[in-house]
Protein backbone atom coordinates (compact mmCIF):
# COMPACT_ATOMS: atom_id res chain seq x y z
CA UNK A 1 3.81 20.93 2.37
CA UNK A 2 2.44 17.15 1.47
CA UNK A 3 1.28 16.12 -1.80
CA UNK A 4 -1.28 13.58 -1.85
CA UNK A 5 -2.99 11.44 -4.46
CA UNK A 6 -5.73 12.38 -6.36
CA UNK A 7 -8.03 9.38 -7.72
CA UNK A 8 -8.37 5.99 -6.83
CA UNK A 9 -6.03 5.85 -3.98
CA UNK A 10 -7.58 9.48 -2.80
CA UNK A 11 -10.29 7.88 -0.26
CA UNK A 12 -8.15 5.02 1.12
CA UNK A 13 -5.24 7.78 1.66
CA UNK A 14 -7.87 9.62 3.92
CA UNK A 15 -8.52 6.76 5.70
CA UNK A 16 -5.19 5.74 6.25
CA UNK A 17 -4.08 9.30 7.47
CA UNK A 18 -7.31 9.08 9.66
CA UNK A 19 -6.15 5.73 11.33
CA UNK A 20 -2.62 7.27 11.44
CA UNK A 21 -4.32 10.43 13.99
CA UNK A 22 -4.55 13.07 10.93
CA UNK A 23 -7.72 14.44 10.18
CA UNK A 24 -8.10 15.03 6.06
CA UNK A 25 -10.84 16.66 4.77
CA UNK A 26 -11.97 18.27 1.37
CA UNK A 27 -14.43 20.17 0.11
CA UNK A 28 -16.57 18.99 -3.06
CA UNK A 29 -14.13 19.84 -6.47
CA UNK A 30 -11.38 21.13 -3.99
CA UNK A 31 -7.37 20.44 -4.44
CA UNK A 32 -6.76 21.81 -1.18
CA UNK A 33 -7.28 20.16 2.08
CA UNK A 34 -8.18 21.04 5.78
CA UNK A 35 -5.56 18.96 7.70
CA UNK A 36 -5.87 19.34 11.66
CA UNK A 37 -2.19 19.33 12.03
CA UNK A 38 -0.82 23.11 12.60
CA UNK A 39 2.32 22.27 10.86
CA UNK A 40 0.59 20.93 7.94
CA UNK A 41 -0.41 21.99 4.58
CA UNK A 42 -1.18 20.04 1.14
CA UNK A 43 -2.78 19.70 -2.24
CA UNK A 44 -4.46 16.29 -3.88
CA UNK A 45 -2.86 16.11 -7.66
CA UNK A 46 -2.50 13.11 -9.82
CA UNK A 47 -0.17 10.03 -8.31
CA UNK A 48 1.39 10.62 -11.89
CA UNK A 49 2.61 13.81 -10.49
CA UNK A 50 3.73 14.57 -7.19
CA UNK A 51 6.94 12.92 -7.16
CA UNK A 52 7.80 15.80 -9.74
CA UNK A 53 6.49 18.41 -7.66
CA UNK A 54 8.41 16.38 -4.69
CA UNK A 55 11.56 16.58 -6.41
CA UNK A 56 11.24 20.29 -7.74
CA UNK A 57 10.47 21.44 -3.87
CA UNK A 58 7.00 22.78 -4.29
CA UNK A 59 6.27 19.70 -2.09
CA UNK A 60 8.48 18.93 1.09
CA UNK A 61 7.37 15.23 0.89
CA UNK A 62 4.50 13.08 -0.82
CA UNK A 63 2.41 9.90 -1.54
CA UNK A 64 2.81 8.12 -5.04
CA UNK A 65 3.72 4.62 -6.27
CA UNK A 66 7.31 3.32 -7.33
CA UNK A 67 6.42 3.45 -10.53
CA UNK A 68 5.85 7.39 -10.91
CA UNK A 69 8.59 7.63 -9.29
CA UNK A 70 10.77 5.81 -11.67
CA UNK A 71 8.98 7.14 -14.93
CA UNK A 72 9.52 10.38 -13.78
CA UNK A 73 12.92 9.92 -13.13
CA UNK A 74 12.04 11.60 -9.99
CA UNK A 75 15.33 12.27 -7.73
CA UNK A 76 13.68 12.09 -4.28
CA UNK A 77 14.53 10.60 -0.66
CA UNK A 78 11.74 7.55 -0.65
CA UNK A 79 11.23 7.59 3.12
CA UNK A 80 8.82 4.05 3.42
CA UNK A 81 7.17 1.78 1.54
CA UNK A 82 3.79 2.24 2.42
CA UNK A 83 2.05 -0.87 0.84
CA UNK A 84 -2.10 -0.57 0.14
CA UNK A 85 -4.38 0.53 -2.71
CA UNK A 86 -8.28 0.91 -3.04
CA UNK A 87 -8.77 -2.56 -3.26
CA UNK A 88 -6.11 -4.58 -1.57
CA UNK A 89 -3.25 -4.78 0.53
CA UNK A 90 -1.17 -6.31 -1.98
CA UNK A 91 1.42 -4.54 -4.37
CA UNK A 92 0.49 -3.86 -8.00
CA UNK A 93 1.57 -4.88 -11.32
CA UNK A 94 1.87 -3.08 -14.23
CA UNK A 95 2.15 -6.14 -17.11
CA UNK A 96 2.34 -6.38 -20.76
CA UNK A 97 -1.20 -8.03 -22.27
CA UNK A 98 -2.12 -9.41 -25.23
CA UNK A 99 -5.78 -10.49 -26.81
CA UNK A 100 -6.48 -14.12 -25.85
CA UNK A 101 -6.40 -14.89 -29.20
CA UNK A 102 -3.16 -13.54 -29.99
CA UNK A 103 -0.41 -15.19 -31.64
CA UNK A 104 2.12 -13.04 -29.86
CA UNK A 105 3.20 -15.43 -26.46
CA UNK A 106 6.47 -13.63 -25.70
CA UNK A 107 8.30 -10.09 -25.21
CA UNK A 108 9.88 -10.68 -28.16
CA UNK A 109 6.97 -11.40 -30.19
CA UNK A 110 6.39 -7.46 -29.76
CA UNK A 111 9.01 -6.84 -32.81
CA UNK A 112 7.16 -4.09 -34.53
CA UNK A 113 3.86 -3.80 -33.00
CA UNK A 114 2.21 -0.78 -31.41
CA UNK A 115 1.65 -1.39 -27.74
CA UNK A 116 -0.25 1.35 -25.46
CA UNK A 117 0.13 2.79 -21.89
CA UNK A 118 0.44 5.45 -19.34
CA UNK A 119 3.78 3.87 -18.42
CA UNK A 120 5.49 4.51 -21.75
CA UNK A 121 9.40 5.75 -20.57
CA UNK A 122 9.61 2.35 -18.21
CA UNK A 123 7.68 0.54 -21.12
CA UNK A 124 10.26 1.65 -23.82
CA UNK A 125 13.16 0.74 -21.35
CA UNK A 126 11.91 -2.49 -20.82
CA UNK A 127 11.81 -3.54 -24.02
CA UNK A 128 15.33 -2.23 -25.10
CA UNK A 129 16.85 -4.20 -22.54
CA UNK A 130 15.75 -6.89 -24.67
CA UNK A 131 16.83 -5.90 -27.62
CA UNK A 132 12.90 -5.51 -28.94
CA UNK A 133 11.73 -2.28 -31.49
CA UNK A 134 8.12 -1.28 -31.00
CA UNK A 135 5.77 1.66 -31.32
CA UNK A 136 5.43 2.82 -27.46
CA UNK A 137 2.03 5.33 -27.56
CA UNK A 138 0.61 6.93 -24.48
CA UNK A 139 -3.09 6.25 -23.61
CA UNK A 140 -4.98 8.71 -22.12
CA UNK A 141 -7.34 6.03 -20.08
CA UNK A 142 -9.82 2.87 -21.23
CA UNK A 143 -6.36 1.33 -22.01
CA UNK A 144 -8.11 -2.24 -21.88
CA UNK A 145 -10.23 -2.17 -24.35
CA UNK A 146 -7.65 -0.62 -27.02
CA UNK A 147 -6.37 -4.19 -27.75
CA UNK A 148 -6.58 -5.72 -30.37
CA UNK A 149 -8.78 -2.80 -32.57
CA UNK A 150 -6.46 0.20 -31.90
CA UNK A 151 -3.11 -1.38 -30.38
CA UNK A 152 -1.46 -5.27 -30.81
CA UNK A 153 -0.53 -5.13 -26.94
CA UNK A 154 -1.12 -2.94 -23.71
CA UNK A 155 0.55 -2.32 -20.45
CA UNK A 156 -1.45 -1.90 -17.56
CA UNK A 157 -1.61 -1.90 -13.96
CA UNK A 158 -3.44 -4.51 -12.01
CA UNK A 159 -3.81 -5.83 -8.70
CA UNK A 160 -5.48 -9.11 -8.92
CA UNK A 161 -5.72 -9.73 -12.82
CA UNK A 162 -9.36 -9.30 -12.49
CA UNK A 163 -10.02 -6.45 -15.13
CA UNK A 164 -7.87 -8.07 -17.62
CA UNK A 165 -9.86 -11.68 -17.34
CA UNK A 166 -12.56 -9.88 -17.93
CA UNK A 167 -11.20 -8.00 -20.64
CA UNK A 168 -10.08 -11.32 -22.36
CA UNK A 169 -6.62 -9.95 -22.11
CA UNK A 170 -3.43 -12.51 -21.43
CA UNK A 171 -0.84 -11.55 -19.53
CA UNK A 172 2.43 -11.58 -21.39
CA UNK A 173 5.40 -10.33 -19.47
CA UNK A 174 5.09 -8.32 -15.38
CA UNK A 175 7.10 -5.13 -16.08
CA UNK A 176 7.72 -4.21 -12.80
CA UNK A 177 5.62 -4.17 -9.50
CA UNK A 178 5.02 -0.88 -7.51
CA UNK A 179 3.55 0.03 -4.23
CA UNK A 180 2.69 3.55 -2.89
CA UNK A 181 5.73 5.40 -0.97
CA UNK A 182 5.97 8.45 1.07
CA UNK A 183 9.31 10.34 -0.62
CA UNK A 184 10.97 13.43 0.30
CA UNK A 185 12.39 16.58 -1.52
CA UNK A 186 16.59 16.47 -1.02
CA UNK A 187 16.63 19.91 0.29
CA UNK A 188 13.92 19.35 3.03
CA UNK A 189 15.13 15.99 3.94
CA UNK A 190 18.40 18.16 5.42
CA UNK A 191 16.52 20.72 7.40
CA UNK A 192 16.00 18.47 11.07
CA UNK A 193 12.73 20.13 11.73
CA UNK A 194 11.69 19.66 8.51
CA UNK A 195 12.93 15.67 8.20
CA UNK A 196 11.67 14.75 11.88
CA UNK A 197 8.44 15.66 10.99
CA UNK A 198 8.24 13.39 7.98
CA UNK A 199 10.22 10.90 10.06
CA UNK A 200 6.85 11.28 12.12
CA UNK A 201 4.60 10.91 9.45
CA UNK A 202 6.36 7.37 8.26
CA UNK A 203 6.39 6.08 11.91
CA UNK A 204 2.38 6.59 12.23
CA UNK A 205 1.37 5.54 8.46
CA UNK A 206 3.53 2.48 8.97
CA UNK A 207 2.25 1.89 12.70
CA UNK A 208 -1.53 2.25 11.19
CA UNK A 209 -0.67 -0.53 8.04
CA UNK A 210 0.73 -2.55 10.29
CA UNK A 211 -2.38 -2.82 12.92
CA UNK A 212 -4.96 -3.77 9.78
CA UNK A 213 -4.43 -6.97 9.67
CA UNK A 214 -3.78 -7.31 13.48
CA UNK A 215 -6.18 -6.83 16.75
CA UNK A 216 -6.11 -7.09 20.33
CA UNK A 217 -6.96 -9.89 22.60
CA UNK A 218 -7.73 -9.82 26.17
CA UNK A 219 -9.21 -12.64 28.68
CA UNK A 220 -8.71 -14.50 32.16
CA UNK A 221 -6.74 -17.74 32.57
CA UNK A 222 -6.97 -19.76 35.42
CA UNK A 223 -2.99 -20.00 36.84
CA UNK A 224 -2.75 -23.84 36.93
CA UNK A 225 -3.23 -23.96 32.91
CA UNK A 226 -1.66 -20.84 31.78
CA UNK A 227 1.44 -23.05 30.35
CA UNK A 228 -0.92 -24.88 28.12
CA UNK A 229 -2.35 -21.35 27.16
CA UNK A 230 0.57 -19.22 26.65
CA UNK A 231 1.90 -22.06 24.25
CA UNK A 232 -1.21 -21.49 21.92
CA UNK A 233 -0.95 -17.71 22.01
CA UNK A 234 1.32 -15.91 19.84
CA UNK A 235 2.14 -12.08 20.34
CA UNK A 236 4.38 -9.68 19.26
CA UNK A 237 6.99 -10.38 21.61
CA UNK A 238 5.45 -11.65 25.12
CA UNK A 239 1.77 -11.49 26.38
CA UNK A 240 1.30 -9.34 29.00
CA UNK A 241 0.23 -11.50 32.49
CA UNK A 242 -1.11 -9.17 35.52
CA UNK A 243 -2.69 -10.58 38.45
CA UNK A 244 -6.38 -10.36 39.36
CA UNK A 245 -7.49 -9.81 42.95
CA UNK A 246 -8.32 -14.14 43.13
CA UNK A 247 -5.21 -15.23 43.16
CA UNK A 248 -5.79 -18.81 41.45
CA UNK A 249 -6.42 -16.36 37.86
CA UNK A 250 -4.35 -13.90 36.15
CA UNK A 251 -5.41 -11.75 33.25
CA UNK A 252 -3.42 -11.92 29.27
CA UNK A 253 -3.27 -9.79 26.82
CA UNK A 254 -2.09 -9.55 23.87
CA UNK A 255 -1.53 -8.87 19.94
CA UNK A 256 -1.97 -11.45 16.95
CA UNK A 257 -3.10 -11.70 13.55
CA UNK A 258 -6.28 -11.13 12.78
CA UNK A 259 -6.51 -14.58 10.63
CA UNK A 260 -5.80 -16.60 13.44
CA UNK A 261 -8.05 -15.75 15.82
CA UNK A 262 -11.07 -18.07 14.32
CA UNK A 263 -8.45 -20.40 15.27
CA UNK A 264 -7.18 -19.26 18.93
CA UNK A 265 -10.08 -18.92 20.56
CA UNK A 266 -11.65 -22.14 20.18
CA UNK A 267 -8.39 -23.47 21.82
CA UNK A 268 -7.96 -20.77 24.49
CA UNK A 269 -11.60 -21.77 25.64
CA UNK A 270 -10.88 -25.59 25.62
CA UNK A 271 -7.46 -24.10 27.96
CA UNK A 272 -9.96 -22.87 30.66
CA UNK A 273 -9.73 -18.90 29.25
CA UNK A 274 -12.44 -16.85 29.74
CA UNK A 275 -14.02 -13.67 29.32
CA UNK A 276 -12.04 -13.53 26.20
CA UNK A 277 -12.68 -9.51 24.62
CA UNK A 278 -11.13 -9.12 20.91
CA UNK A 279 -10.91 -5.67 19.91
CA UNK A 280 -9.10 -3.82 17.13
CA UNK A 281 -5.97 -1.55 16.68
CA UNK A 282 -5.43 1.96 15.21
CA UNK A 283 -1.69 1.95 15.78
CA UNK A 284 1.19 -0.86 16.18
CA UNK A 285 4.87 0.29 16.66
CA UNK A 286 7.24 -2.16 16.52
């Protein structure tokens, strides 16, 4: 049983599953999806939420952040760090912010004031650790525009800082930063079916992250310049060299980056390469 995220990292969970070889789908206003894996089953609920359900067994294992996790109190296995979002590939922030125009510049500056969030147990933590009293209230969404009418300070989660610019918040203070990671009940994490199956799961959601931002390249190198070429081509461990039937050219292949390909090809060409074939990745296992 798999608990997935409902909201904004529903779609790009899909996706990623998709990539991964696991076929989500869901009806219009469903919770419970069609997954073309036999020895599947699973229900969308809030991020906020599953690593509850996680630890309490109605879920063998599950996708939410590290920071649901930890205001939960949630005692699970976390299996992987599985690091994306709906926007980015980057981990979040949840931060303190302040008004632009506040006089408050520090966490200590927070002495008395009323601050609002979703995170409020890590919030309240956070700021008895140093040594600051303040009214912690939950907010039940639109948490950017309670400050400075309704609240003196928020806590939010952000990726790039965009919303909050916008918002003519300032950042104050990062709380703590939190990606999304598959986690496991305790008691299903000790059954081996049950755990290599999971196991499974991390190896394929990994392997698709890890191709994103990487692709394939292919092309023909004449043999009397393949030194200059292999020293200009970067792969994962060694590019693969096979022989074509003239037997002054050999054929490469291999994986890079994706952001350095504008540069490699340019160079490969000015090596002699040619028929040069780029082509993307679903899966890479290291």
């Amino acid at each position: 049983m798999l608990g997935l995220p409902k909201g904004s990292l529903e779609e790009s969970t899909r996706v990623l599953f998709g990539k991964a070889g696991f076929s989500i789908t869901l009806s219009s206003r469903s919770y419970r999806p069609v997954i073309d894996d036999p020895e599947l089953d699973g229900r969308f609920v809030r991020a906020q939420e599953v690593s509850r359900y996680v630890e309490h067994g109605f879920f063998d294992c599950g996708l939410t952040g590290l920071d649901w996790i930890r205001e939960n109190r949630s005692d699970v296995v976390e299996v992987c760090d599985l690091i994306y979002s709906r926007a980015t590939r980057l981990k979040s922030r949840w931060v303190m912010a302040v008004p632009e125009s506040s006089p408050i510049r520090a966490v200590e500056d927070l002495q008395g004031k009323r601050i609002a969030t979703e995170l409020v147990e890590t919030t309240r933590a956070f700021l008895k650790e140093r040594g600051v009293s303040a009214e912690v209230e939950f907010s039940w969404g639109a948490t950017e525009m309670k400050a400075p009418d309704l609240v003196d300070a928020i806590v939010d989660i952000t990726e790039t800082g965009g919303s909050l610019r916008a918002n003519k918040l300032r950042i104050v203070a990062t709380i703590m930063e939190t990606n999304t990671k598959l986690i496991a009940n305790r008691q299903s994490w000790e059954i081996p079916a049950k755990r290599r199956k999971i196991e499974n799961i991390a190896l394929l959601l990994t392997a698709a992250l890890e191709a994103e931002s990487k692709v394939g390249l292919k092309l023909n190198a004449p043999k009397d310049r393949l030194d200059e070429i292999l020293n200009g081509l970067p792969a994962l461990r060694n590019p693969t060299i096979s022989p074509l039937s003239s037997a002054d050219w050999v054929a490469l292949e291999t994986v890079v980056d994706e952001a350095v390909v504008r540069e490699i090809i340019p160079v490969l060409k000015s090596h002699g390469a040619e028929g040069i074939i780029e082509y993307p990745l679903n899966k890479v296992v290291y």
